[in-house]
PDB file of N, CA and C in Angstrom:
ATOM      1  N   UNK A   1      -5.763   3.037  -9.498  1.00  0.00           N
ATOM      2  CA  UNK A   1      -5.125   1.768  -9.743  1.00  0.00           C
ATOM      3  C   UNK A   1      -3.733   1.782  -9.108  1.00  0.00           C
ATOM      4  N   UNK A   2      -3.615   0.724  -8.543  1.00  0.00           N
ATOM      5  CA  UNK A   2      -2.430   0.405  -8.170  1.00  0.00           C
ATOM      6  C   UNK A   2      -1.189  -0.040  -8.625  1.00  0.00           C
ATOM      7  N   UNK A   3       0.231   0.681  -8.559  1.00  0.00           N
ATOM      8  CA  UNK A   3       0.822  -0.496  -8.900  1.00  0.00           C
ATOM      9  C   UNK A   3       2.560  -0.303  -8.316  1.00  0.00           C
ATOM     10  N   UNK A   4       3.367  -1.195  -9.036  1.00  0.00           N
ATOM     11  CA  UNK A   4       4.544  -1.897  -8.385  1.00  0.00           C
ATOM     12  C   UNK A   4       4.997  -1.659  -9.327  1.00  0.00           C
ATOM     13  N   UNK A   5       6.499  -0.695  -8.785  1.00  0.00           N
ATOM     14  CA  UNK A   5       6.961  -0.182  -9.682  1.00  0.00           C
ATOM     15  C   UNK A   5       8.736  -0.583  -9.446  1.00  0.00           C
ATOM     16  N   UNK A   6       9.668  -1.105 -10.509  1.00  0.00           N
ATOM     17  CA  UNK A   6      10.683  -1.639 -10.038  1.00  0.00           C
ATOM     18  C   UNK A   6      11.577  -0.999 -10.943  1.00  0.00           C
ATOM     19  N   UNK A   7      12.335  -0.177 -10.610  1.00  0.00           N
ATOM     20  CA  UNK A   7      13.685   1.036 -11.181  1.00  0.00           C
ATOM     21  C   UNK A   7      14.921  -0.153 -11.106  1.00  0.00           C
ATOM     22  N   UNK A   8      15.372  -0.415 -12.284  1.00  0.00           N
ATOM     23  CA  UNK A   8      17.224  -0.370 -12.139  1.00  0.00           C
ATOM     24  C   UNK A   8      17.702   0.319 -13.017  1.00  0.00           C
ATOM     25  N   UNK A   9      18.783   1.294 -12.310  1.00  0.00           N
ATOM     26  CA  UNK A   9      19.529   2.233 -13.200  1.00  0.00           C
ATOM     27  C   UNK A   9      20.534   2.223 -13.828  1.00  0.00           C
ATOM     28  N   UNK A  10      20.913   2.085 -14.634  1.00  0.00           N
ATOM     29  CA  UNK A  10      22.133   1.980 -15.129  1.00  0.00           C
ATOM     30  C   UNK A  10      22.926   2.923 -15.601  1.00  0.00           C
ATOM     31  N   UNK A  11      24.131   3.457 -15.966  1.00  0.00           N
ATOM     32  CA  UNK A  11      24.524   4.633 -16.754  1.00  0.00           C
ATOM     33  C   UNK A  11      25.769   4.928 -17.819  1.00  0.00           C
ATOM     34  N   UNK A  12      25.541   5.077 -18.818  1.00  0.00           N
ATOM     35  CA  UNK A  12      26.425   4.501 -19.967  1.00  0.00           C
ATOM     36  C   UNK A  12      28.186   5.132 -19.379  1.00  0.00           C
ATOM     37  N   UNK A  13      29.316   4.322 -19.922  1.00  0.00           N
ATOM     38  CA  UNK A  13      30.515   4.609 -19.590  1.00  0.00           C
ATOM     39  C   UNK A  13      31.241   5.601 -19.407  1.00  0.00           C
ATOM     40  N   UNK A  14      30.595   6.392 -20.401  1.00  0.00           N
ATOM     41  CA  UNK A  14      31.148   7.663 -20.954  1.00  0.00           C
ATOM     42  C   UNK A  14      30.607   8.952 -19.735  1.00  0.00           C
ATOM     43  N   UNK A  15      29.710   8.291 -19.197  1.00  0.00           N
ATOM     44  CA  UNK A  15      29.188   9.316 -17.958  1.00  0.00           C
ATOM     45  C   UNK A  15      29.565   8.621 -16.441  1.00  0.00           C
ATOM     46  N   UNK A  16      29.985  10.251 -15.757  1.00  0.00           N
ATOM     47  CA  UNK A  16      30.803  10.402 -14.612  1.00  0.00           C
ATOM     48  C   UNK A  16      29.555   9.823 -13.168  1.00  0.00           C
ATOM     49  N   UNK A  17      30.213   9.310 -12.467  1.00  0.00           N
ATOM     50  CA  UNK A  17      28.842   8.665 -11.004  1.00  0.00           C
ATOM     51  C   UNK A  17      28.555  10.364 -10.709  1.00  0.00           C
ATOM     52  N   UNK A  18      29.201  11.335 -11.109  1.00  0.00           N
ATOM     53  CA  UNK A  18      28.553  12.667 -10.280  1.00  0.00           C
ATOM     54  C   UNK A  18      27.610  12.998 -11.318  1.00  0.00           C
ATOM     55  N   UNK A  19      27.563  12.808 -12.682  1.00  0.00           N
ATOM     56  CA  UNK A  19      26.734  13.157 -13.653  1.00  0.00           C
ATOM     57  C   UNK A  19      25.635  12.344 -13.072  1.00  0.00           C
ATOM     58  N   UNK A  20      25.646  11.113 -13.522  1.00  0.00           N
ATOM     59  CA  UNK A  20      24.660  10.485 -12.634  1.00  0.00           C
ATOM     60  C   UNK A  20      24.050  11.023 -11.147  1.00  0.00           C
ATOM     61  N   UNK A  21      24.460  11.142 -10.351  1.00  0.00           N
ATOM     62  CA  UNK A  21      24.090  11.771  -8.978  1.00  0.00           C
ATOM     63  C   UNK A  21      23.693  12.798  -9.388  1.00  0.00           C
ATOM     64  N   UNK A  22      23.552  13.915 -10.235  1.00  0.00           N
ATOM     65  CA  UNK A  22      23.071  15.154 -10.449  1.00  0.00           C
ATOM     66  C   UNK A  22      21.303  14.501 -11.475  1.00  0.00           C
ATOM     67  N   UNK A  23      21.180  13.693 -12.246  1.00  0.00           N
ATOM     68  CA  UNK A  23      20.426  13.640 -12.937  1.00  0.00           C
ATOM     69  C   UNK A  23      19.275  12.480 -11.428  1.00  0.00           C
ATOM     70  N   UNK A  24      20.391  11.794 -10.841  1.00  0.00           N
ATOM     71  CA  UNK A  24      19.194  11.461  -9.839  1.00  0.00           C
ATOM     72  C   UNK A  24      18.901  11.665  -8.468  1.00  0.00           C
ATOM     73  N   UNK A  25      19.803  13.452  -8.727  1.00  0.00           N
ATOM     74  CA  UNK A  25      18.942  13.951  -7.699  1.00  0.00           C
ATOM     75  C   UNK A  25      17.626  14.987  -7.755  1.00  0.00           C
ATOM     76  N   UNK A  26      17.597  15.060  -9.443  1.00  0.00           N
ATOM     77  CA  UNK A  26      16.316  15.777 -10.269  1.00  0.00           C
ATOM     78  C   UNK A  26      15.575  14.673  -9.924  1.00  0.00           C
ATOM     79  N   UNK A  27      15.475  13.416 -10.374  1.00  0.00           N
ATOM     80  CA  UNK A  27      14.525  12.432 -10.273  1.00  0.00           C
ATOM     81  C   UNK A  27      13.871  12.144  -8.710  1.00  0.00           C
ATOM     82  N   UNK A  28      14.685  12.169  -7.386  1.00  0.00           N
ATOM     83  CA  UNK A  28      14.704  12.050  -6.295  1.00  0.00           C
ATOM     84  C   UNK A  28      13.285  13.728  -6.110  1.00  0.00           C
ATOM     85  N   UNK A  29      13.831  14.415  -6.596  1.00  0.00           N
ATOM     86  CA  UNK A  29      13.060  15.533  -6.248  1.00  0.00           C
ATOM     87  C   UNK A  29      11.650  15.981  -7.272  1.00  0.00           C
ATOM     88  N   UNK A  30      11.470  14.682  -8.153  1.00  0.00           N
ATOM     89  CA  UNK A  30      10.689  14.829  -8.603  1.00  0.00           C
ATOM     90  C   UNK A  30       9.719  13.613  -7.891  1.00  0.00           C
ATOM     91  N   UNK A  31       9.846  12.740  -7.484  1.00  0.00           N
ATOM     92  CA  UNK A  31       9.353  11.198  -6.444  1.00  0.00           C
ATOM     93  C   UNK A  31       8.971  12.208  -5.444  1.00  0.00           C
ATOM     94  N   UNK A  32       9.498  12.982  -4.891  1.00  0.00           N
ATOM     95  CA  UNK A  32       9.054  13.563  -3.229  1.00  0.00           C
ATOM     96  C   UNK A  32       8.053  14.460  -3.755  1.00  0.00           C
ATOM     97  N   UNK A  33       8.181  15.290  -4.855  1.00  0.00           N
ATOM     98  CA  UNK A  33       6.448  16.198  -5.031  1.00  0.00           C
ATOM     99  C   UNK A  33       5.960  14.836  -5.499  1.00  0.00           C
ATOM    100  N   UNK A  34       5.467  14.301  -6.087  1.00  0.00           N
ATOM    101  CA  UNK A  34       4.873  13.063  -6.283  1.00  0.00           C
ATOM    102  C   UNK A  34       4.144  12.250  -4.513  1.00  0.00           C
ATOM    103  N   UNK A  35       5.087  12.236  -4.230  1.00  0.00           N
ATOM    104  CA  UNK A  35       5.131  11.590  -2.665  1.00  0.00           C
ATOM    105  C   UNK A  35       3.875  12.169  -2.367  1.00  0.00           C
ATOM    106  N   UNK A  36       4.195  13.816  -2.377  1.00  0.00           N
ATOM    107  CA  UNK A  36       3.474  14.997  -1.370  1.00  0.00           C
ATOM    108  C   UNK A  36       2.177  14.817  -2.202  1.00  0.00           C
ATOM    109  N   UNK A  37       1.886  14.837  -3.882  1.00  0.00           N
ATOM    110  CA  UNK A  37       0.828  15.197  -4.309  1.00  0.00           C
ATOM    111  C   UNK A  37      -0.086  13.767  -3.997  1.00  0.00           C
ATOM    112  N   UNK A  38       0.416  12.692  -3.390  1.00  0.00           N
ATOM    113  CA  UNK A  38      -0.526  11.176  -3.341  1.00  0.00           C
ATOM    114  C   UNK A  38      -0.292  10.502  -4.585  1.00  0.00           C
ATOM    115  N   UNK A  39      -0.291  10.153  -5.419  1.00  0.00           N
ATOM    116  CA  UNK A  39       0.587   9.745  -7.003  1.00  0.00           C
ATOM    117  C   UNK A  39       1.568   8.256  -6.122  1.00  0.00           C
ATOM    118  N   UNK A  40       2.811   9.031  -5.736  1.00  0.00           N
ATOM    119  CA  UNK A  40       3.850   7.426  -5.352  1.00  0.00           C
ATOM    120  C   UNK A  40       3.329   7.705  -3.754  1.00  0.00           C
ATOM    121  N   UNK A  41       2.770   6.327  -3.173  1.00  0.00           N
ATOM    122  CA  UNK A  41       2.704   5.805  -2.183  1.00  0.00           C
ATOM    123  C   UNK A  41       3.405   5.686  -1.015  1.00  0.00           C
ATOM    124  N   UNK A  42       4.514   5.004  -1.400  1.00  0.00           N
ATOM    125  CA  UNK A  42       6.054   5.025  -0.907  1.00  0.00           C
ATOM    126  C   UNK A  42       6.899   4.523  -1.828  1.00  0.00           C
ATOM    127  N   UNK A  43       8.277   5.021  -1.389  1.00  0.00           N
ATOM    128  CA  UNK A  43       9.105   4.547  -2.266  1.00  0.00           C
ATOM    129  C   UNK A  43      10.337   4.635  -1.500  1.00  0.00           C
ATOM    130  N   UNK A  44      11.059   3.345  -2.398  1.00  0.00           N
ATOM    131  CA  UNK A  44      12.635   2.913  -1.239  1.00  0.00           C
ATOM    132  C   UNK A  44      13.558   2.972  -2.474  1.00  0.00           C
ATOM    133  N   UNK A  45      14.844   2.883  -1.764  1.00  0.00           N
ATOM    134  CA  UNK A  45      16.211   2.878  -2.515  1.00  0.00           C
ATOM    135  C   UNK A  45      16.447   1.645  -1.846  1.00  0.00           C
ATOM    136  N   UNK A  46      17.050   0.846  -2.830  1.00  0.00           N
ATOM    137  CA  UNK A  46      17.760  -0.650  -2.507  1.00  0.00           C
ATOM    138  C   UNK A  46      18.885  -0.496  -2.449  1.00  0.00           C
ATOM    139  N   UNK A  47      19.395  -0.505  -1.075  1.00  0.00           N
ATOM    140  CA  UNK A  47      20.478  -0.302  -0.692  1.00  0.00           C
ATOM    141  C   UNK A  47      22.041  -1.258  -1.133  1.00  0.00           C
ATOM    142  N   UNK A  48      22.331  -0.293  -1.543  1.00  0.00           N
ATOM    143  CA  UNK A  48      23.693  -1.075  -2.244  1.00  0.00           C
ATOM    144  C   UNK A  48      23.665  -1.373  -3.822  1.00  0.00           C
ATOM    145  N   UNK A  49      22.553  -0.556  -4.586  1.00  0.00           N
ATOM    146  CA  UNK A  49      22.152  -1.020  -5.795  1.00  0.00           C
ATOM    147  C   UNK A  49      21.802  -0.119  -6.086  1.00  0.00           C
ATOM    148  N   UNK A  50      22.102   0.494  -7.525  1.00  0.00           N
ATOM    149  CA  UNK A  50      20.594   1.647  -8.644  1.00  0.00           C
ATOM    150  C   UNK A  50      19.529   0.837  -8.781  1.00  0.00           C
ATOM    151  N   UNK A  51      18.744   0.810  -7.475  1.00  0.00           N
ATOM    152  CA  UNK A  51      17.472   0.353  -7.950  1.00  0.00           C
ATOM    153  C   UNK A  51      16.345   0.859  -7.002  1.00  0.00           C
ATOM    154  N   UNK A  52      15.207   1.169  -7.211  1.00  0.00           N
ATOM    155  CA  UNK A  52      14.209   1.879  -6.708  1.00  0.00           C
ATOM    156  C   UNK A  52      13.260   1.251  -6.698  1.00  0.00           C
ATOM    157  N   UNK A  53      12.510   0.921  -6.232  1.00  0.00           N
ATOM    158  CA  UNK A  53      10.886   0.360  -5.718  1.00  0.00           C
ATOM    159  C   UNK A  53       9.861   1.750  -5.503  1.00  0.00           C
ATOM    160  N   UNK A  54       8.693   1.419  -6.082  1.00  0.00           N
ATOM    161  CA  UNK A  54       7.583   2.468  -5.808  1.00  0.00           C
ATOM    162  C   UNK A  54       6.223   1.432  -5.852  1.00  0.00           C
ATOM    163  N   UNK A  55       5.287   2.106  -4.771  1.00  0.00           N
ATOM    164  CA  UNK A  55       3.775   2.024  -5.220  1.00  0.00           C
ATOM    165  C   UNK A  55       3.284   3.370  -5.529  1.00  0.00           C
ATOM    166  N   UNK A  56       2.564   3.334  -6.715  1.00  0.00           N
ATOM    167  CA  UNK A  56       1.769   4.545  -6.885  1.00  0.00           C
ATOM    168  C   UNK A  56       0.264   4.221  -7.464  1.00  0.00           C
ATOM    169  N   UNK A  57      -0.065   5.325  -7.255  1.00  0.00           N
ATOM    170  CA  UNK A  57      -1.519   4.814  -7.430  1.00  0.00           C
ATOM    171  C   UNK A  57      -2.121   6.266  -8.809  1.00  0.00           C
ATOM    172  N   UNK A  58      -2.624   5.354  -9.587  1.00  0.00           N
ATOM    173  CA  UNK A  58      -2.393   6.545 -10.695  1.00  0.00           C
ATOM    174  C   UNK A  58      -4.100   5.674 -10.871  1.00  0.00           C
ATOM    175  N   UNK A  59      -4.729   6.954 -12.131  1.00  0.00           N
ATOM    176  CA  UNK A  59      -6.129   6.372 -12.654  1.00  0.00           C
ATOM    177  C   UNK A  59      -6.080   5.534 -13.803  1.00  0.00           C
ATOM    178  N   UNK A  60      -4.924   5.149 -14.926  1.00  0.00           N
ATOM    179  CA  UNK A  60      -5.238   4.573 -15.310  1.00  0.00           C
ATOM    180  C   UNK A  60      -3.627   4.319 -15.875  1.00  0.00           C
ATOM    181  N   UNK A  61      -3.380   3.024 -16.530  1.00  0.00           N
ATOM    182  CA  UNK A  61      -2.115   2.771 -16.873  1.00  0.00           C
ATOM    183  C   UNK A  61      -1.583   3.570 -18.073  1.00  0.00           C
ATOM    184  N   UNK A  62      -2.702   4.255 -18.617  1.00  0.00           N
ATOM    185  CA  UNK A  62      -2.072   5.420 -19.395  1.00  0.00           C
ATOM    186  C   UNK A  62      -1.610   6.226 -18.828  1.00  0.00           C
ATOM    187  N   UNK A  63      -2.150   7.247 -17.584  1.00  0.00           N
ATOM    188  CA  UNK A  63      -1.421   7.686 -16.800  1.00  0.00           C
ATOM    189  C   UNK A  63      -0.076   7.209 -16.522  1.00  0.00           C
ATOM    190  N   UNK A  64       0.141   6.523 -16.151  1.00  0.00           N
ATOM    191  CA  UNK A  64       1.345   5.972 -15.818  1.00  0.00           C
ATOM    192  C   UNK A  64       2.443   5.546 -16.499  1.00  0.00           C
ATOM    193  N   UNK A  65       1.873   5.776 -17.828  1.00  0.00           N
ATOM    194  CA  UNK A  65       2.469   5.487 -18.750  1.00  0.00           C
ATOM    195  C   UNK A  65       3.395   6.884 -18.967  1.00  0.00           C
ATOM    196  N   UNK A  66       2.646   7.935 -19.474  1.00  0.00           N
ATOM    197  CA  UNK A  66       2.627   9.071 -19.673  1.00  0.00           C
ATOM    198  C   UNK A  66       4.275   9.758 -18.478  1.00  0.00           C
ATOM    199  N   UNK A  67       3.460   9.391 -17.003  1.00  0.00           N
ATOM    200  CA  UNK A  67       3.937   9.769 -16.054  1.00  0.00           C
ATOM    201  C   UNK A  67       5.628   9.635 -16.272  1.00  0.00           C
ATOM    202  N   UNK A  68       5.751   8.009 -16.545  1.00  0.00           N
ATOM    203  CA  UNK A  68       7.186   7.672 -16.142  1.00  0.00           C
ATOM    204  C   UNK A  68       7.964   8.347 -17.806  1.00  0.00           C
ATOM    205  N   UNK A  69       7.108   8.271 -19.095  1.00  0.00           N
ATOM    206  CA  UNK A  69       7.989   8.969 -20.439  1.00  0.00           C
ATOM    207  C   UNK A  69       8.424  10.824 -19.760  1.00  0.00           C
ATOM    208  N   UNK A  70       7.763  11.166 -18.566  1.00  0.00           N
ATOM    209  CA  UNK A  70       8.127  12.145 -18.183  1.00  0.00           C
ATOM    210  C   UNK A  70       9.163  12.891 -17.276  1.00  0.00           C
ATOM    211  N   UNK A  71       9.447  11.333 -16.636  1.00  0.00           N
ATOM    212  CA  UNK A  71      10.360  11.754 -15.626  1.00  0.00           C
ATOM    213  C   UNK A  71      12.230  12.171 -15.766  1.00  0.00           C
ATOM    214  N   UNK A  72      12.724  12.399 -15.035  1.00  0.00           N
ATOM    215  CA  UNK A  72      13.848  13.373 -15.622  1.00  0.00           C
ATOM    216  C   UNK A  72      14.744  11.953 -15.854  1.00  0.00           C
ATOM    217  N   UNK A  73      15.282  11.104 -14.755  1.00  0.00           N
ATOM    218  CA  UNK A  73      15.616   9.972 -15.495  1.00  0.00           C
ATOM    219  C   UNK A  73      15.428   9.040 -16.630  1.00  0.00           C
ATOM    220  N   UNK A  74      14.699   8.931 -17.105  1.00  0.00           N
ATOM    221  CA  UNK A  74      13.677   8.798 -17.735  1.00  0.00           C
ATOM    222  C   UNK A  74      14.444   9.261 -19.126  1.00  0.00           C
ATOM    223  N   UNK A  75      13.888  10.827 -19.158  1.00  0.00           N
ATOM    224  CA  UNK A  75      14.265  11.539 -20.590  1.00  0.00           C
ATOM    225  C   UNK A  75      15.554  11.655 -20.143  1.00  0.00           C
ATOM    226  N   UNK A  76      16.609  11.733 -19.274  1.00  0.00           N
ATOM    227  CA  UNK A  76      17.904  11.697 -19.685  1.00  0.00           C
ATOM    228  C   UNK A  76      18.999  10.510 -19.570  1.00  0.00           C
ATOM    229  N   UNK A  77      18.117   9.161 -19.315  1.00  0.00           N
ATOM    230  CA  UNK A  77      18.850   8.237 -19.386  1.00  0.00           C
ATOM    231  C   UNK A  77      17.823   6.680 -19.585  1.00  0.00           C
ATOM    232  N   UNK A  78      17.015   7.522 -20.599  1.00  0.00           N
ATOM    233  CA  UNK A  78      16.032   6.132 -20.705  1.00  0.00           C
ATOM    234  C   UNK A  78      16.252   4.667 -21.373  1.00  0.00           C
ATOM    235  N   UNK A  79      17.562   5.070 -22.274  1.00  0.00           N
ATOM    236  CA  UNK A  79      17.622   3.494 -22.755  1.00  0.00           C
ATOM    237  C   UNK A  79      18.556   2.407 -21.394  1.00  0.00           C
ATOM    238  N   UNK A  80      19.079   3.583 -20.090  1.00  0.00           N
ATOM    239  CA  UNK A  80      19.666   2.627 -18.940  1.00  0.00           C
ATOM    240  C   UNK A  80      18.985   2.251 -17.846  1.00  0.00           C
ATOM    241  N   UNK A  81      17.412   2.749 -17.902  1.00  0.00           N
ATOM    242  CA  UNK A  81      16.244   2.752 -16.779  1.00  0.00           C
ATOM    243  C   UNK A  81      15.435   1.708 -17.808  1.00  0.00           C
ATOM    244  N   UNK A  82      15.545   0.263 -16.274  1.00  0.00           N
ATOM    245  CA  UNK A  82      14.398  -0.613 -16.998  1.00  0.00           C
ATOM    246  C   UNK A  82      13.752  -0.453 -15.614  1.00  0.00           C
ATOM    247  N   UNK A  83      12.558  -0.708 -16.038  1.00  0.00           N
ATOM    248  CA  UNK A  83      11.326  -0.241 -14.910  1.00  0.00           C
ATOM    249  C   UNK A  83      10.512  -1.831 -15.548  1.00  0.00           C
ATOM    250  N   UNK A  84      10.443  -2.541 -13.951  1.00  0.00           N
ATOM    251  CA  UNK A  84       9.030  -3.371 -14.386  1.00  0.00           C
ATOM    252  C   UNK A  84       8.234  -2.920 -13.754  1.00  0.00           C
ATOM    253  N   UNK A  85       6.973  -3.077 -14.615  1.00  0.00           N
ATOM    254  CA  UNK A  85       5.466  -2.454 -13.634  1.00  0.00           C
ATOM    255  C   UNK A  85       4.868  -4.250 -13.807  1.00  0.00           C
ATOM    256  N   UNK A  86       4.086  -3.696 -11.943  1.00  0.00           N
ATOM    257  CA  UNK A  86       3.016  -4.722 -11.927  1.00  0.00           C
ATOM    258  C   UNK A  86       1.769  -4.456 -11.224  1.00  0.00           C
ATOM    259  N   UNK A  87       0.546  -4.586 -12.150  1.00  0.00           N
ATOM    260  CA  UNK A  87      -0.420  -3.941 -11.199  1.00  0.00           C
ATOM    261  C   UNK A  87      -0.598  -5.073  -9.907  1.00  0.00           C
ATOM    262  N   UNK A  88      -1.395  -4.078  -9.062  1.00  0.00           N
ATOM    263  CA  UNK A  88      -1.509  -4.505  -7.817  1.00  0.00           C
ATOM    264  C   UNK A  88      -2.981  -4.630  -7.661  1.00  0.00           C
ATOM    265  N   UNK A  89      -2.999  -5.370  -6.469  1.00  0.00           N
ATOM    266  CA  UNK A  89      -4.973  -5.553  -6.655  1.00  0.00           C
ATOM    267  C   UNK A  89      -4.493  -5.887  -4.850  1.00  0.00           C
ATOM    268  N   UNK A  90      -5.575  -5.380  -4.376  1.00  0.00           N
ATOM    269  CA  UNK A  90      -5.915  -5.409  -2.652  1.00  0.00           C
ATOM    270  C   UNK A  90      -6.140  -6.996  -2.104  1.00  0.00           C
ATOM    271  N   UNK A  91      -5.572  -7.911  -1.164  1.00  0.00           N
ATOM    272  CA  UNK A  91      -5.409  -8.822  -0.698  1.00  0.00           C
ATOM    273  C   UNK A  91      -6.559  -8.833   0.156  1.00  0.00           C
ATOM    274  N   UNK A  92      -7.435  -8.094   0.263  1.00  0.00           N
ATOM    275  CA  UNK A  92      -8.754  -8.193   1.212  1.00  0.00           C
ATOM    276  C   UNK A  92      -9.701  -8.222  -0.119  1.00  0.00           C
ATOM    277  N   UNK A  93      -9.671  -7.822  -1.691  1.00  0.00           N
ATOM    278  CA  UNK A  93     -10.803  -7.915  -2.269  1.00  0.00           C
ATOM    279  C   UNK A  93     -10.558  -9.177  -3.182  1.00  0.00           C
ATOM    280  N   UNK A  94      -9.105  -9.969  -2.668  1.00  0.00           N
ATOM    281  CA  UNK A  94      -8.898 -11.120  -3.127  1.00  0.00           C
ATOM    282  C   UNK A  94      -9.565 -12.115  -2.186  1.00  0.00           C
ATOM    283  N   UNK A  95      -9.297 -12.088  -1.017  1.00  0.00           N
ATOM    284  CA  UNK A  95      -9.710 -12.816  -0.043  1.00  0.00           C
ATOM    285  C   UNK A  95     -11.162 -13.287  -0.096  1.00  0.00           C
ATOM    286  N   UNK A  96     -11.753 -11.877  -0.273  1.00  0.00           N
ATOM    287  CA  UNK A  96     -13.186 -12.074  -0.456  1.00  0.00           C
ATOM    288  C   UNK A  96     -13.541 -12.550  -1.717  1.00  0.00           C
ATOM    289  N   UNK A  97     -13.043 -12.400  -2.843  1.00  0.00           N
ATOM    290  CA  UNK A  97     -12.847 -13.715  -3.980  1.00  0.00           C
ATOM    291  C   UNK A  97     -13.217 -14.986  -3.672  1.00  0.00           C
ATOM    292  N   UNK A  98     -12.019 -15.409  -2.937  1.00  0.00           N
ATOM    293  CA  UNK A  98     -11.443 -16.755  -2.326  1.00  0.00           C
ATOM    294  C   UNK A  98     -13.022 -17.088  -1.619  1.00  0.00           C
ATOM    295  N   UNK A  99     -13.076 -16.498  -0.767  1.00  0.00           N
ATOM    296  CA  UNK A  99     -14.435 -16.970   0.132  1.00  0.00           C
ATOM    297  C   UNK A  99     -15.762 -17.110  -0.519  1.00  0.00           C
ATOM    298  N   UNK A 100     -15.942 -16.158  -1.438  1.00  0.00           N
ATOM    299  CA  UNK A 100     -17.102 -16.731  -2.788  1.00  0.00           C
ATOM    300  C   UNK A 100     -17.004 -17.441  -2.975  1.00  0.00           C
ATOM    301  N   UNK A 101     -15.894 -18.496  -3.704  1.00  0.00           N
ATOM    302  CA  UNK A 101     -15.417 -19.578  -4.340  1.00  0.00           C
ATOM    303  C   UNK A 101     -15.781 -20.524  -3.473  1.00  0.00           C
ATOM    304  N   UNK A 102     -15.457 -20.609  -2.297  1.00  0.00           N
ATOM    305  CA  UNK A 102     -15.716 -21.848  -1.225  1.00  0.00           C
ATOM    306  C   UNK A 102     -17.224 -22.194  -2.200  1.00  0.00           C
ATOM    307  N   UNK A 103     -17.987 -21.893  -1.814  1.00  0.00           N
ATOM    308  CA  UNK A 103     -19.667 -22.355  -1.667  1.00  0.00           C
ATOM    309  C   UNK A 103     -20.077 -22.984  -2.834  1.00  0.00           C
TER     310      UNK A 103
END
């Protein structure tokens, strides 16, 4: 299953931008084995922003569920990480939807 994954980070006052930069460069290095194992698809940094974009492709939204209560951002700054998920569905097995429908 597919899906769309949308990171903004935030980080409470009391913590330093290098504290931050240390906790997301655990997270950064946890996305690239991810990358390598097939799991995240691709994934970008929005430039000029704490915010991250991913596709990953996991088996089921429990997985994924599971996945992200695991990640290091995550457990060390989860009430400032809002993540929207949206599943994704293939634009060719929509299409072919669409073209059923004609008749």
């Amino acid at each position: 299953m597919l899906y769309h994954l949308d990171f903004r980070v935030q980080y409470p006052p009391t913590m330093s931008q290098e504290e931050l930069f240390t906790i997301w460069s655990e997270e950064a290095d946890a996305a690239m084995g991810a990358q390598k194992a097939g799991v995240v698809l691709n994934i970008w940094k929005c430039v000029g922003t704490r915010r991250v974009i991913a596709i990953v492709n996991v088996e089921s939204s429990d997985q994924l569920d599971q996945i992200i209560m695991d990640l290091p951002i995550v457990k060390k700054l989860g009430q400032y990480v809002n993540i929207e998920v949206t599943s994704l569905r293939s634009y060719e097995d929509f299409a072919t939807d669409l073209n059923a429908r004609k008749n």
